[in-house]
Protein backbone atom coordinates (compact mmCIF):
# COMPACT_ATOMS: atom_id res chain seq x y z
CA UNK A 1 -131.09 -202.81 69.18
CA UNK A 2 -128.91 -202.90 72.73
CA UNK A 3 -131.24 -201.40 75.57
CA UNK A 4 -129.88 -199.48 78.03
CA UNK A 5 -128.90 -201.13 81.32
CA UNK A 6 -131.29 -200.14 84.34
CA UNK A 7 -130.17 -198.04 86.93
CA UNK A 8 -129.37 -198.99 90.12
CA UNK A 9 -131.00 -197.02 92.37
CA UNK A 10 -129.44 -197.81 95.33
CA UNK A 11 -125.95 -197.25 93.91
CA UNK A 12 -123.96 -194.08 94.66
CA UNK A 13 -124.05 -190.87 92.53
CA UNK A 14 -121.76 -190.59 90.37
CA UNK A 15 -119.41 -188.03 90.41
CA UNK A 16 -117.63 -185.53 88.54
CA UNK A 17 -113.87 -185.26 88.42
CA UNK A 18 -113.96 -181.53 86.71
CA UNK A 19 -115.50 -180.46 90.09
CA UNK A 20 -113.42 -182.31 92.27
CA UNK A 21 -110.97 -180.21 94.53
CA UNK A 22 -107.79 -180.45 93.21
CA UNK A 23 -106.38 -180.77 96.63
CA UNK A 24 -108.98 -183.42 97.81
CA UNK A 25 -106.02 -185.89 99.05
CA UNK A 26 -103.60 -183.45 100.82
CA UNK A 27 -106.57 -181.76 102.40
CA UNK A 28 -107.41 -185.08 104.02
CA UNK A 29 -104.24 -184.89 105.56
CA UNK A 30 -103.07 -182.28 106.51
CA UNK A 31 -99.80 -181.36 109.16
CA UNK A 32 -101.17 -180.68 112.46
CA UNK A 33 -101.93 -177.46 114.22
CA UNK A 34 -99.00 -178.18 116.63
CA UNK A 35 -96.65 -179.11 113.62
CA UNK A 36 -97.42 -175.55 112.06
CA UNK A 37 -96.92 -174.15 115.88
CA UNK A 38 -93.39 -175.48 116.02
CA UNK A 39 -92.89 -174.21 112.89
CA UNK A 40 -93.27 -170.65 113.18
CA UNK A 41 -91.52 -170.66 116.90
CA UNK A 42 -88.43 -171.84 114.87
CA UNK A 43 -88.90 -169.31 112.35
CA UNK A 44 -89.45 -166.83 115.59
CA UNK A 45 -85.48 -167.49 117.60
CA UNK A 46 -83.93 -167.57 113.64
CA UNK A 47 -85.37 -164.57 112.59
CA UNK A 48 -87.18 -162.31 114.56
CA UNK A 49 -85.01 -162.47 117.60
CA UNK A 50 -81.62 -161.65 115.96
CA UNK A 51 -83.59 -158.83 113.67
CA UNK A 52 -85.33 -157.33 117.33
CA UNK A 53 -81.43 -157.21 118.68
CA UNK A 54 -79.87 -155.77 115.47
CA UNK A 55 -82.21 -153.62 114.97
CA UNK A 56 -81.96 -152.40 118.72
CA UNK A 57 -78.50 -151.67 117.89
CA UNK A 58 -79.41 -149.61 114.62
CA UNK A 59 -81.77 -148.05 115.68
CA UNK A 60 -79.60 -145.16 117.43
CA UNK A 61 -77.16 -144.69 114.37
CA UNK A 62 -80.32 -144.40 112.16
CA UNK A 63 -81.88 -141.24 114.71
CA UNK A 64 -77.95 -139.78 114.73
CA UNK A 65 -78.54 -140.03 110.98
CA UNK A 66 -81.95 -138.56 110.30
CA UNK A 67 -83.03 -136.81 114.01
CA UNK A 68 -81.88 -133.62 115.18
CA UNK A 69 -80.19 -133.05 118.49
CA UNK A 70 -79.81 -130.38 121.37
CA UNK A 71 -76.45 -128.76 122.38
CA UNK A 72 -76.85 -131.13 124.92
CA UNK A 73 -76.59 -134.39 122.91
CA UNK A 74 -80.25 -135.44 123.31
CA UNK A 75 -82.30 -136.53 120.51
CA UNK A 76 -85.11 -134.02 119.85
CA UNK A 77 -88.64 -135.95 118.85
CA UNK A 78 -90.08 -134.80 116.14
CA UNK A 79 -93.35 -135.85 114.09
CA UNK A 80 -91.53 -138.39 112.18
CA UNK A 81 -89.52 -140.32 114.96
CA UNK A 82 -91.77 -142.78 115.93
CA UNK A 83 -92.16 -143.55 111.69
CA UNK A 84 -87.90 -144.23 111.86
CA UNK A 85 -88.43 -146.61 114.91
CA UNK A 86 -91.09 -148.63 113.13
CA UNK A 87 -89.17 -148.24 109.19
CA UNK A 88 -85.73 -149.54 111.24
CA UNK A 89 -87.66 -152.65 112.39
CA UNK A 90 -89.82 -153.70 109.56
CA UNK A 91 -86.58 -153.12 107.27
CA UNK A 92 -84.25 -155.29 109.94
CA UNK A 93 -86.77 -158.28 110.13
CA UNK A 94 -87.56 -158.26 106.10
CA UNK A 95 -83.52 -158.45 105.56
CA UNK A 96 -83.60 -161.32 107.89
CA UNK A 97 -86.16 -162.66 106.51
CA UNK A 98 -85.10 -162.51 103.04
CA UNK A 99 -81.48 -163.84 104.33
CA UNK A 100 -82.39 -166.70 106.28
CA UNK A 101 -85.48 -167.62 104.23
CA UNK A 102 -85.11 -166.03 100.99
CA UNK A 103 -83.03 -169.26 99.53
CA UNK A 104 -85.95 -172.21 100.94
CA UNK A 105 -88.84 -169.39 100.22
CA UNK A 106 -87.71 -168.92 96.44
CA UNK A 107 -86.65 -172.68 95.80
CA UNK A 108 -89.35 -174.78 97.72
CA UNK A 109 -91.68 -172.37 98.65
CA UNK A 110 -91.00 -173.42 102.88
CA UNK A 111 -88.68 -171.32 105.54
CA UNK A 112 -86.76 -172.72 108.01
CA UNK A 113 -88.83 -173.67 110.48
CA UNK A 114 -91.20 -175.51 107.79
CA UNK A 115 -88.38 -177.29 106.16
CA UNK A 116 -87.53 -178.45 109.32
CA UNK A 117 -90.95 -179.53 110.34
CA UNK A 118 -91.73 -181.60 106.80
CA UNK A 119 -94.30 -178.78 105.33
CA UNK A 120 -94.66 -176.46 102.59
CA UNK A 121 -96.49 -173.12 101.39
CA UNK A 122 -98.40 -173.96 98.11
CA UNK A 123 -101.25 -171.77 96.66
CA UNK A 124 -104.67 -172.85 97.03
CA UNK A 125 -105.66 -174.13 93.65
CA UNK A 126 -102.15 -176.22 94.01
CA UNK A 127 -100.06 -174.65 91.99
CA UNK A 128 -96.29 -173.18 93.20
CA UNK A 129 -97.17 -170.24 96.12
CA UNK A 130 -94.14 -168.40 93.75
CA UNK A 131 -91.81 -165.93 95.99
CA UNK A 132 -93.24 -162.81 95.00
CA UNK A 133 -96.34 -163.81 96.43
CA UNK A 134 -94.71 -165.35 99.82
CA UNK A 135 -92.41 -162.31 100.44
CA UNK A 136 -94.87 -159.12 99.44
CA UNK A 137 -98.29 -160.82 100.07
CA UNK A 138 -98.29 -163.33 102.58
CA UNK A 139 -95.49 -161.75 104.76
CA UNK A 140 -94.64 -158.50 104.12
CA UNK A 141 -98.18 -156.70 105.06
CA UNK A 142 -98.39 -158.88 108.18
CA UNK A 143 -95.29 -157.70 109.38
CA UNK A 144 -96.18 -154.17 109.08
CA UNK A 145 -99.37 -155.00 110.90
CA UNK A 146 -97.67 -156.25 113.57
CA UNK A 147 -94.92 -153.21 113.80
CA UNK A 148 -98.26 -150.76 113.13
CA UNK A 149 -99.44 -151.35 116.87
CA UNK A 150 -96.68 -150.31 118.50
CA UNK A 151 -97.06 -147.20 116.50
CA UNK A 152 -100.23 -146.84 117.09
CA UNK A 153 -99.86 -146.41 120.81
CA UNK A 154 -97.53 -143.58 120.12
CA UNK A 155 -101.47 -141.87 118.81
CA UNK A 156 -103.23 -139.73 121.79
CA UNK A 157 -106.41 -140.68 122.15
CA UNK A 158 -106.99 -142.76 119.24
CA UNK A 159 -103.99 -145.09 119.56
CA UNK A 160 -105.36 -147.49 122.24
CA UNK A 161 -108.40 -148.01 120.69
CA UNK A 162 -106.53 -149.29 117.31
CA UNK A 163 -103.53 -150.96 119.66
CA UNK A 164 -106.50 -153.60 120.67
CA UNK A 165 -108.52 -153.70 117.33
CA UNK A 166 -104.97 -154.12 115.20
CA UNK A 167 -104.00 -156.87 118.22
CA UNK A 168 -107.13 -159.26 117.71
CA UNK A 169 -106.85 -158.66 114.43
CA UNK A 170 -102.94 -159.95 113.90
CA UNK A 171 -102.28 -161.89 116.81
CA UNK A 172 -105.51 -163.07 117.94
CA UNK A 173 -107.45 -163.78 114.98
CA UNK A 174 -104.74 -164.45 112.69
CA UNK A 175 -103.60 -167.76 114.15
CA UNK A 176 -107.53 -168.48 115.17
CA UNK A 177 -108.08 -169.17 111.34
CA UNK A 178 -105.89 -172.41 112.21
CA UNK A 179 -109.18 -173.95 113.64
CA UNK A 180 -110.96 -174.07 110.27
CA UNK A 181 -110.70 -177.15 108.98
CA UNK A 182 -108.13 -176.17 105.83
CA UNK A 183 -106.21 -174.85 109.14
CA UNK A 184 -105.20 -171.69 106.92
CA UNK A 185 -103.95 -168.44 108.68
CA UNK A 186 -105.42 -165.38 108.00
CA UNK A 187 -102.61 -164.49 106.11
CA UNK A 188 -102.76 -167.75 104.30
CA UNK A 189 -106.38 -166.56 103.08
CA UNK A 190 -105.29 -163.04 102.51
CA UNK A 191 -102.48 -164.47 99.77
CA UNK A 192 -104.38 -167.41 98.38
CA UNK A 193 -102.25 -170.06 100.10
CA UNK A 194 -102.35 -173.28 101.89
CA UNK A 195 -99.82 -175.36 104.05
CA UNK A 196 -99.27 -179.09 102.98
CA UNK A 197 -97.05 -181.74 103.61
CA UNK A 198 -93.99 -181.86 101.74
């Protein structure tokens, strides 16, 4: 009868390969907090900037459409006019968006900015991030967060208080999650995603 081998026991444990991260050798190497910076400020001057000046533009022919007006010409506030000034821009910067990006965001999961820095959006157990998921969970609620703040200052009393909670939230502690050592977004942890190398 064979007997077993002895065990070294100065040898390393052995490991498992079901409980290895699937990720293991992209996580090692991951694109740079200043890749993922350069990035989004490409993104930024492709998208947001034209949407901000179109939407500057549509913005009066949307209150001539839905606001009233005085004899005099002026438009008259009412409770809903700060609600068309924030619908006009989140609508302007998702068509943007979904016109500049939509094509890269649907068929490689990157925009602009991340094709042109060499890095992709792929879910966190490394499967495809999928578009539905870029566009209405990782974008779309972010976006509104953003717009939400300049509503909220439009809110006596209780508007500045929410203006700074809704600003370290989105702009402060968003990117801040880039410091972890996945370097994920907040946004990237809100929709189950993870940047890579492409």
């Amino acid at each position: 009868m064979n007997e077993p081998e002895p065990q070294n026991p100065f040898a390393s444990p052995a490991t498992d390969s079901r409980n290895e991260d699937p990720l293991a050798a992209q996580l090692s190497d991951l694109p740079t907090r200043q890749i993922r910076l350069s990035a989004a400020i490409i993104d930024f001057m492709i998208v947001d900037l034209p949407a901000m000046f179109v939407g500057g533009f549509l913005l009066p022919t949307v209150e001539a459409a839905f606001l009233p007006f005085d004899e005099t010409g002026n438009v008259i506030e009412t409770w809903y006019s700060d609600w068309l000034f924030v619908g006009t821009a989140i609508f302007t910067t998702l068509f943007f968006y979904l016109l500049v990006e939509g094509y890269l965001v649907a068929t490689r999961s990157q925009t602009v900015g991340k094709a042109a820095m060499g890095i992709k959006i792929i879910r966190r157990n490394g499967q495809p991030a999928g578009f539905m998921r870029l566009v209405f969970v990782r974008y779309f609620p972010w976006l509104c967060f953003y717009y939400a703040q300049i509503f909220s200052l439009q809110i006596p009393m209780f508007g500045l208080w929410f203006f700074v909670r809704l600003s370290f939230s989105s702009i402060l502690l968003d990117p801040a999650f880039l410091l972890t050592k996945e370097k994920r977004c907040l946004h990237d942890y809100f929709a189950g995603t993870i940047v890579v190398k492409a």
